[in-house]
PDB file of N, CA and C in Angstrom:
ATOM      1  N   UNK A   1      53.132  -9.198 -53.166  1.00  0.00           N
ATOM      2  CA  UNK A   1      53.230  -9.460 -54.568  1.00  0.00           C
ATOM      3  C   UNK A   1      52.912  -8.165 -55.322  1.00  0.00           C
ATOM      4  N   UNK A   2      53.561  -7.770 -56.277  1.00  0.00           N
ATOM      5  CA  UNK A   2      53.370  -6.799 -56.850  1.00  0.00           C
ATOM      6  C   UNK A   2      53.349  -6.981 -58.350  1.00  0.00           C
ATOM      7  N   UNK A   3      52.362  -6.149 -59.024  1.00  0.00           N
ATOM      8  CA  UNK A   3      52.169  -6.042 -60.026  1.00  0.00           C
ATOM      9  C   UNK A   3      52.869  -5.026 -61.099  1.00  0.00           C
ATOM     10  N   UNK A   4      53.393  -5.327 -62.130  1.00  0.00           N
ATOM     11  CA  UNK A   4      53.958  -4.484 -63.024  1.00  0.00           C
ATOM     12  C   UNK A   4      53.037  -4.168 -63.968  1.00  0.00           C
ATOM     13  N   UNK A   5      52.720  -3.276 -64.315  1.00  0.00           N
ATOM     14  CA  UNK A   5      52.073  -3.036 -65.693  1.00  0.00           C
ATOM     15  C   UNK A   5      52.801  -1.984 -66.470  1.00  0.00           C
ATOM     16  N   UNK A   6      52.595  -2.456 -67.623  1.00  0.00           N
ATOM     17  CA  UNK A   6      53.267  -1.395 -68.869  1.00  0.00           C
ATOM     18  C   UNK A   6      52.306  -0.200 -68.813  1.00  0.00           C
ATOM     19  N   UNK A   7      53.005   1.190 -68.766  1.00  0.00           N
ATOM     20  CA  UNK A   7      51.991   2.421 -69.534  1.00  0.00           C
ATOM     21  C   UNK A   7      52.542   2.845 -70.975  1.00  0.00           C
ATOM     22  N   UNK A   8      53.640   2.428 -70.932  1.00  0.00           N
ATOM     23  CA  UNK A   8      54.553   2.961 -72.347  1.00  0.00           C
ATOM     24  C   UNK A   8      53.295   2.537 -73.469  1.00  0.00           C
ATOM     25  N   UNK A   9      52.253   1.783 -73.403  1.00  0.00           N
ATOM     26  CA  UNK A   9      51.349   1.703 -74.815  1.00  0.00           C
ATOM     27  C   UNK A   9      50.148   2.142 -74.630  1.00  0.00           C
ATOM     28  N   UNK A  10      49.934   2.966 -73.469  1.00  0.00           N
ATOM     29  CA  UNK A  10      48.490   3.654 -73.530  1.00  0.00           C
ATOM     30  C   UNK A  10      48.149   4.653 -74.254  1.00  0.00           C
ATOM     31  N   UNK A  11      49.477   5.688 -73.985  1.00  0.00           N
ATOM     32  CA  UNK A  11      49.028   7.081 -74.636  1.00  0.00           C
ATOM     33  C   UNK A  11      50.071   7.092 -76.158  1.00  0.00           C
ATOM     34  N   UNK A  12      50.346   6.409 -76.469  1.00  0.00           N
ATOM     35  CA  UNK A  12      51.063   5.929 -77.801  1.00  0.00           C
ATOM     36  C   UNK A  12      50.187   5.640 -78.894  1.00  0.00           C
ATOM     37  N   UNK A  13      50.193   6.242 -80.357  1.00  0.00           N
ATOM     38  CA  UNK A  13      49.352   5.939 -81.171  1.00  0.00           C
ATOM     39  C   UNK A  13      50.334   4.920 -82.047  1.00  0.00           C
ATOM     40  N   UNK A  14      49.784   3.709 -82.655  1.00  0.00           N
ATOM     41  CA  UNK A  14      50.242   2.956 -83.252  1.00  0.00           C
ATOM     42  C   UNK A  14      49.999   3.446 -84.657  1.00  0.00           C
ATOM     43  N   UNK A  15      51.374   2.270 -85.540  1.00  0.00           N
ATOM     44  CA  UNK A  15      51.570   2.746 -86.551  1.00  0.00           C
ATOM     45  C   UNK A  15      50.213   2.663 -87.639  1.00  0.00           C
ATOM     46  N   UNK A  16      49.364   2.465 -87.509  1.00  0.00           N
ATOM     47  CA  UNK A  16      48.221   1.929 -88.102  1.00  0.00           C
ATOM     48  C   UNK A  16      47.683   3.163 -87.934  1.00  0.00           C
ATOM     49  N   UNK A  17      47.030   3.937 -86.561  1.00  0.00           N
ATOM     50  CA  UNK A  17      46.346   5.108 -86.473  1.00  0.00           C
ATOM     51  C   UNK A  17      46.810   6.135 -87.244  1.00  0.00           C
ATOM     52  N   UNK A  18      47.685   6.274 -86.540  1.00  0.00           N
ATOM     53  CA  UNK A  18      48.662   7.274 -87.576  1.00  0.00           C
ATOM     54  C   UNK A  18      48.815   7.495 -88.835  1.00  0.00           C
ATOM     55  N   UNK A  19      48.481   6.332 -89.525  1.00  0.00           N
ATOM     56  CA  UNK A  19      48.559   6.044 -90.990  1.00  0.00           C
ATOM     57  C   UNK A  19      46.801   6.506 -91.089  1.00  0.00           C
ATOM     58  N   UNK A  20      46.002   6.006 -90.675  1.00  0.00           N
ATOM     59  CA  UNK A  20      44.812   6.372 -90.810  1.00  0.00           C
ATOM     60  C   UNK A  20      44.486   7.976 -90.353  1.00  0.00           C
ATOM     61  N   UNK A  21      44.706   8.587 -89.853  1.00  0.00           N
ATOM     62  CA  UNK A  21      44.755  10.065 -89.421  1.00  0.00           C
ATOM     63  C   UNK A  21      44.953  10.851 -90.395  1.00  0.00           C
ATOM     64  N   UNK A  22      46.740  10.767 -90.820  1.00  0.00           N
ATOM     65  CA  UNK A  22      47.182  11.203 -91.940  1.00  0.00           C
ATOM     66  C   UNK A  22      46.402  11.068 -93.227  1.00  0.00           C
ATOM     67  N   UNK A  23      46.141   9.732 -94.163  1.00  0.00           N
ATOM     68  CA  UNK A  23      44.960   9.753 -94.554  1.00  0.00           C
ATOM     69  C   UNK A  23      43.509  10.323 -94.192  1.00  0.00           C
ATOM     70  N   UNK A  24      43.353  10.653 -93.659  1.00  0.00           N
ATOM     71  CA  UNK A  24      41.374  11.290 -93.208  1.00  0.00           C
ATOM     72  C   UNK A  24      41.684  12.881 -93.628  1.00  0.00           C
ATOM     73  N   UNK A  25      43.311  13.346 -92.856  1.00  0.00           N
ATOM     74  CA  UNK A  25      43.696  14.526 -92.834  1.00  0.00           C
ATOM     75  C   UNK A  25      43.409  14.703 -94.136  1.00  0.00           C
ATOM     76  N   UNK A  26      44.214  14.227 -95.161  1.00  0.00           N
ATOM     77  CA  UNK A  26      44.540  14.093 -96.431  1.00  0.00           C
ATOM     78  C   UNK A  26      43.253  14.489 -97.548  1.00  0.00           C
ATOM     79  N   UNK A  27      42.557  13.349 -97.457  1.00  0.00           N
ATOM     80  CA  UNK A  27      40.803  13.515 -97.881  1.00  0.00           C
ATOM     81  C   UNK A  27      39.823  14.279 -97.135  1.00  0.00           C
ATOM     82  N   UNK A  28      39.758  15.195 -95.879  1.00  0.00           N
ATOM     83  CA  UNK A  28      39.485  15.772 -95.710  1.00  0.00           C
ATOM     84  C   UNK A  28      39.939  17.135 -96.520  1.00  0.00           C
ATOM     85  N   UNK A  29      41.333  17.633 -96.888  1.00  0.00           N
ATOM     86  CA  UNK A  29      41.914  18.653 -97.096  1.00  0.00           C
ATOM     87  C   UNK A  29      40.979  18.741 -98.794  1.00  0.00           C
ATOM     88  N   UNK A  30      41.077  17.869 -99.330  1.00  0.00           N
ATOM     89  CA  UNK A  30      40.639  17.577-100.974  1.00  0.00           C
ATOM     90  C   UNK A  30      39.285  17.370-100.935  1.00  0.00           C
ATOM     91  N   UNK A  31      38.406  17.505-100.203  1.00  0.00           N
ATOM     92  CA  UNK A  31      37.134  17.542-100.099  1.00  0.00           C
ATOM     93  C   UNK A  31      36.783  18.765-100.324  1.00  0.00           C
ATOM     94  N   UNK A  32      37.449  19.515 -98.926  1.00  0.00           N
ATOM     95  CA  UNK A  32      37.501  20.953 -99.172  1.00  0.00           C
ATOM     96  C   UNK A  32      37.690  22.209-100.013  1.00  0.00           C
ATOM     97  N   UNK A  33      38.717  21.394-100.635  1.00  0.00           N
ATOM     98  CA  UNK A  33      39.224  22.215-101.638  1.00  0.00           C
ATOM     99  C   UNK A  33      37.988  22.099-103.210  1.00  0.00           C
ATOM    100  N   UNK A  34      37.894  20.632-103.019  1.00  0.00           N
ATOM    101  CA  UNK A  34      36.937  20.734-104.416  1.00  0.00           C
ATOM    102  C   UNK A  34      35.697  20.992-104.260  1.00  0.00           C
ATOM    103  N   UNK A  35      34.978  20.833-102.945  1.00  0.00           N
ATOM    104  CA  UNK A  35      33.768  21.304-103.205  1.00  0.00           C
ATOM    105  C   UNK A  35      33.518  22.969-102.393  1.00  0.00           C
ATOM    106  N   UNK A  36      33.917  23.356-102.077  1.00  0.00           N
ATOM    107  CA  UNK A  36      34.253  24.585-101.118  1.00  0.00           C
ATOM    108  C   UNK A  36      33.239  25.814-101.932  1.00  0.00           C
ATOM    109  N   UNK A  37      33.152  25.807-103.248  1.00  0.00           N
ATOM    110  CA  UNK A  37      32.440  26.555-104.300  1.00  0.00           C
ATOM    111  C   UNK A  37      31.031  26.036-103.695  1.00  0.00           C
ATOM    112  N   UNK A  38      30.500  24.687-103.680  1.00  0.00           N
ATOM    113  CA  UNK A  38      29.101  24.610-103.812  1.00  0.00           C
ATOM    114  C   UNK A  38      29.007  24.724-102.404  1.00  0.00           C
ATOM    115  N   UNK A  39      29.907  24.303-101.334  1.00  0.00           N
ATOM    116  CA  UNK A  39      29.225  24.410 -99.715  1.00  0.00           C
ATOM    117  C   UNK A  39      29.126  25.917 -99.474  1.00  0.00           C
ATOM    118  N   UNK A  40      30.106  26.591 -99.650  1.00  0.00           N
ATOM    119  CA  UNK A  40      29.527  28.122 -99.650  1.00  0.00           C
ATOM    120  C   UNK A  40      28.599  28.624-100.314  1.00  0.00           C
ATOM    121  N   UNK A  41      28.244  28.237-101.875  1.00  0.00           N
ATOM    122  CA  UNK A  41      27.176  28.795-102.240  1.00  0.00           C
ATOM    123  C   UNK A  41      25.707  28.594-101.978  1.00  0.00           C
ATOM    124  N   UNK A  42      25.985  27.700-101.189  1.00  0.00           N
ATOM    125  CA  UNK A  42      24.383  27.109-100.647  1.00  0.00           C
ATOM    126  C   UNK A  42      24.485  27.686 -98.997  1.00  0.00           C
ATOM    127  N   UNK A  43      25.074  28.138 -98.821  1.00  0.00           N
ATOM    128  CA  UNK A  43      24.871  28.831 -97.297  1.00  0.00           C
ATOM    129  C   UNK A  43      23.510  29.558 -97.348  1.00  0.00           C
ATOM    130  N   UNK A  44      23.526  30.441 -98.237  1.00  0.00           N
ATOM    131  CA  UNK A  44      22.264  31.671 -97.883  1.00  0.00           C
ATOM    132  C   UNK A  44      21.047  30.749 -97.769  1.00  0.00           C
ATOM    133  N   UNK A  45      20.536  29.677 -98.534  1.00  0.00           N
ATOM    134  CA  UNK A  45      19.414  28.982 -98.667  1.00  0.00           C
ATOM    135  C   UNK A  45      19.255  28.228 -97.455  1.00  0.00           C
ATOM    136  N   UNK A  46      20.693  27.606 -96.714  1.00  0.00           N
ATOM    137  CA  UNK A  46      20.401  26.720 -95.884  1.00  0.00           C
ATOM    138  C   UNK A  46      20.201  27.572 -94.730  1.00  0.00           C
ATOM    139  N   UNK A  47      20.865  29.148 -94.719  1.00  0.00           N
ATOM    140  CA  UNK A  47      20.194  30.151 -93.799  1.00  0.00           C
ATOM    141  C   UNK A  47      18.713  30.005 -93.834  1.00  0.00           C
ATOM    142  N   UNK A  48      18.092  30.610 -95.121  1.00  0.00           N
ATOM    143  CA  UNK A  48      16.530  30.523 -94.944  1.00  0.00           C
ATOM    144  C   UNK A  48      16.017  29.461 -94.583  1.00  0.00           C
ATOM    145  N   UNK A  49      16.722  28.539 -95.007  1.00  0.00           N
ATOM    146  CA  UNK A  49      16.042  26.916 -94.792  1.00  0.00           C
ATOM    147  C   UNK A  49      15.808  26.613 -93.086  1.00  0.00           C
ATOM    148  N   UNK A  50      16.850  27.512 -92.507  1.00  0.00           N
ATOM    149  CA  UNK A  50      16.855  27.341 -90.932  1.00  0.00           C
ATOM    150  C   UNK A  50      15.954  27.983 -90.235  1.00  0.00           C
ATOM    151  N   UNK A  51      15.727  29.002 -91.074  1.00  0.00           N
ATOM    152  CA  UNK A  51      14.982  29.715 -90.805  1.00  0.00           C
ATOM    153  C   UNK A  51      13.371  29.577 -89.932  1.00  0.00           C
ATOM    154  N   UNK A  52      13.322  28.770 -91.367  1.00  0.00           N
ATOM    155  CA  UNK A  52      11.847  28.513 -91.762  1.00  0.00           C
ATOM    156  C   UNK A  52      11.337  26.913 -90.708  1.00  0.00           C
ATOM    157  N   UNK A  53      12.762  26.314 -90.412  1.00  0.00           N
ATOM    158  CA  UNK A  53      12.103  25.346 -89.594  1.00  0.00           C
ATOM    159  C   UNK A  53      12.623  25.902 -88.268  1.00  0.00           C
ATOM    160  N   UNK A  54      13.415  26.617 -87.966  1.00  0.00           N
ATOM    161  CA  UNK A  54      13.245  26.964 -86.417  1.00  0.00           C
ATOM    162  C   UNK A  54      11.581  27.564 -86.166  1.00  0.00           C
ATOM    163  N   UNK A  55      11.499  28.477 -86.982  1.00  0.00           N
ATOM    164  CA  UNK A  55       9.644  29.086 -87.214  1.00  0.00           C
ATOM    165  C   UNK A  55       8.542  28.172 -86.403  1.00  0.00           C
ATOM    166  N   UNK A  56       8.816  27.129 -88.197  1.00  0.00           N
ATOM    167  CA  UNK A  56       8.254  26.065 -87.340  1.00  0.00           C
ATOM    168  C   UNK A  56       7.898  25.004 -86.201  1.00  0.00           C
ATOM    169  N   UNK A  57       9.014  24.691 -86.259  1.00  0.00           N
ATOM    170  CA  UNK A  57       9.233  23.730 -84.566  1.00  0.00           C
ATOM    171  C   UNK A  57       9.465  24.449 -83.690  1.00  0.00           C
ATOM    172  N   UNK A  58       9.739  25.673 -83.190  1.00  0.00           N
ATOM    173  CA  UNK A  58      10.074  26.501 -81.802  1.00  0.00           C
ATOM    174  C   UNK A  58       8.606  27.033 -81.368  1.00  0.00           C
ATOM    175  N   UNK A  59       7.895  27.434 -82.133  1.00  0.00           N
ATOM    176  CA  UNK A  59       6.614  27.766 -82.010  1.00  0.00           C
ATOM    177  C   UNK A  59       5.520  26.886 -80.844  1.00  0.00           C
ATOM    178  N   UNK A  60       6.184  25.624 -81.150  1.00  0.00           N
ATOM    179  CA  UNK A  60       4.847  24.855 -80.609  1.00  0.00           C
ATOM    180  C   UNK A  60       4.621  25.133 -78.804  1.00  0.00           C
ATOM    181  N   UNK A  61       5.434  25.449 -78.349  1.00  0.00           N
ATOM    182  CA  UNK A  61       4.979  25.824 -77.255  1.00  0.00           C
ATOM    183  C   UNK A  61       4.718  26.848 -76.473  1.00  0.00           C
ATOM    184  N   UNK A  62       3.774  27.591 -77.497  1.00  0.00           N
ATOM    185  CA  UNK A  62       3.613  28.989 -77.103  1.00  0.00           C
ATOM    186  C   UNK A  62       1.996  28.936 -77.168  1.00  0.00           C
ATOM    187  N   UNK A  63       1.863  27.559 -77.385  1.00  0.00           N
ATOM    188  CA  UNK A  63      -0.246  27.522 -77.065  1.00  0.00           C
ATOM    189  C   UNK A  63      -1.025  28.348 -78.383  1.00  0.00           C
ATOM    190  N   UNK A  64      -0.113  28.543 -79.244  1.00  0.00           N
ATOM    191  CA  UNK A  64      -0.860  28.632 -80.604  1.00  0.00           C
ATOM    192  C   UNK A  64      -1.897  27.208 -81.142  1.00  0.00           C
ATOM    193  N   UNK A  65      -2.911  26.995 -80.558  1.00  0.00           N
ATOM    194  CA  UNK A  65      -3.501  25.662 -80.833  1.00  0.00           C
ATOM    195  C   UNK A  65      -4.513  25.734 -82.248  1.00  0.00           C
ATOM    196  N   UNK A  66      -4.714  27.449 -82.450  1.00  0.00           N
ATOM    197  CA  UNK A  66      -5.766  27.770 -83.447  1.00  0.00           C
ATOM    198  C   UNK A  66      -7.132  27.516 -82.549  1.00  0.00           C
ATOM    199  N   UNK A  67      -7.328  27.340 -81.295  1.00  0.00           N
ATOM    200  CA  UNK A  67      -8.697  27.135 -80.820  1.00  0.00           C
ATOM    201  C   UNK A  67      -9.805  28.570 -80.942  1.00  0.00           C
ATOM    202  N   UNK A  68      -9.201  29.436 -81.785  1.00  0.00           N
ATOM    203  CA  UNK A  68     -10.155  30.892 -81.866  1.00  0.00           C
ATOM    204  C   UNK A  68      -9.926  31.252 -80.837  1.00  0.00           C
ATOM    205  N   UNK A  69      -9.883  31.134 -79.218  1.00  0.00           N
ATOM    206  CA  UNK A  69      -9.726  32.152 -78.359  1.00  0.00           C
ATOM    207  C   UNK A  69      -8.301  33.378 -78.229  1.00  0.00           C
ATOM    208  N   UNK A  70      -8.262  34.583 -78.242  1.00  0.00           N
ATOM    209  CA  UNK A  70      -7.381  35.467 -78.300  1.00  0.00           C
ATOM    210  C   UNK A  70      -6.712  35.676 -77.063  1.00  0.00           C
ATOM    211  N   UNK A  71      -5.288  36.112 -76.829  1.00  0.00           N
ATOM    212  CA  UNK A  71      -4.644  36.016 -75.435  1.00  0.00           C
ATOM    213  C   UNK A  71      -5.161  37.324 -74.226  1.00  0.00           C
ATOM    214  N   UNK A  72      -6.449  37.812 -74.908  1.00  0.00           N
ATOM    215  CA  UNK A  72      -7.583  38.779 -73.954  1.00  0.00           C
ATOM    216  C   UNK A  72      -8.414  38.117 -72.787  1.00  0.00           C
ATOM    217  N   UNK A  73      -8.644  36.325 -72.952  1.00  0.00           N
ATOM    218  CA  UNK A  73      -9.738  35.986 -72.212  1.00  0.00           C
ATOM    219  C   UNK A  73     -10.782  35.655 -73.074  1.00  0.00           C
ATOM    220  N   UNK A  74     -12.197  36.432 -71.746  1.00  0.00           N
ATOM    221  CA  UNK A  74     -12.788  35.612 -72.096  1.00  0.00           C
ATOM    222  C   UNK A  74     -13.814  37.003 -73.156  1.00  0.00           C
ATOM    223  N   UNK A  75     -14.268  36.937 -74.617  1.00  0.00           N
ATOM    224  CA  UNK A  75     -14.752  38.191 -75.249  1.00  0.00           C
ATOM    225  C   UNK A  75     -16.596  38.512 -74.727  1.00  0.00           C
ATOM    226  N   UNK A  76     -17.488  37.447 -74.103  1.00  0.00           N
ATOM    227  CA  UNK A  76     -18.673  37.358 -73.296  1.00  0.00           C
ATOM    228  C   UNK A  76     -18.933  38.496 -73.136  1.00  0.00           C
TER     229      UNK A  76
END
């Protein structure tokens, strides 16, 4: 006994996706275009902004605990 199966609708996008794609494409393109002024002009800040929390959170595992002892030992 053998089985037939269709592949003709696997790798096929239906008319629905397609319509939705084109649309996303669409409002994506006009997103861009209108706000493109403020996403670039906020780059430099969100640079520092990255900055300042890589600083923060990458740090923690370098045994900075603040316990007063210096990476010399012991000062006795």
């Amino acid at each position: 006994m053998t089985e037939h199966r269709s592949h003709t609708n696997t790798r096929r996008l239906s008319k629905t996706n397609i319509i939705l794609l084109i649309f996303v494409a669409i409002a994506a393109f006009f997103l861009w275009t209108e706000h493109r002024a403020h996403l670039l002009g906020a780059l430099p800040y969100l640079l520092l902004l990255g900055c300042v929390f890589m600083h923060l959170f990458m740090h923690r595992g370098h045994g900075h605990g603040g316990d007063g002892e210096g990476s010399d030992g012991d000062k006795s």
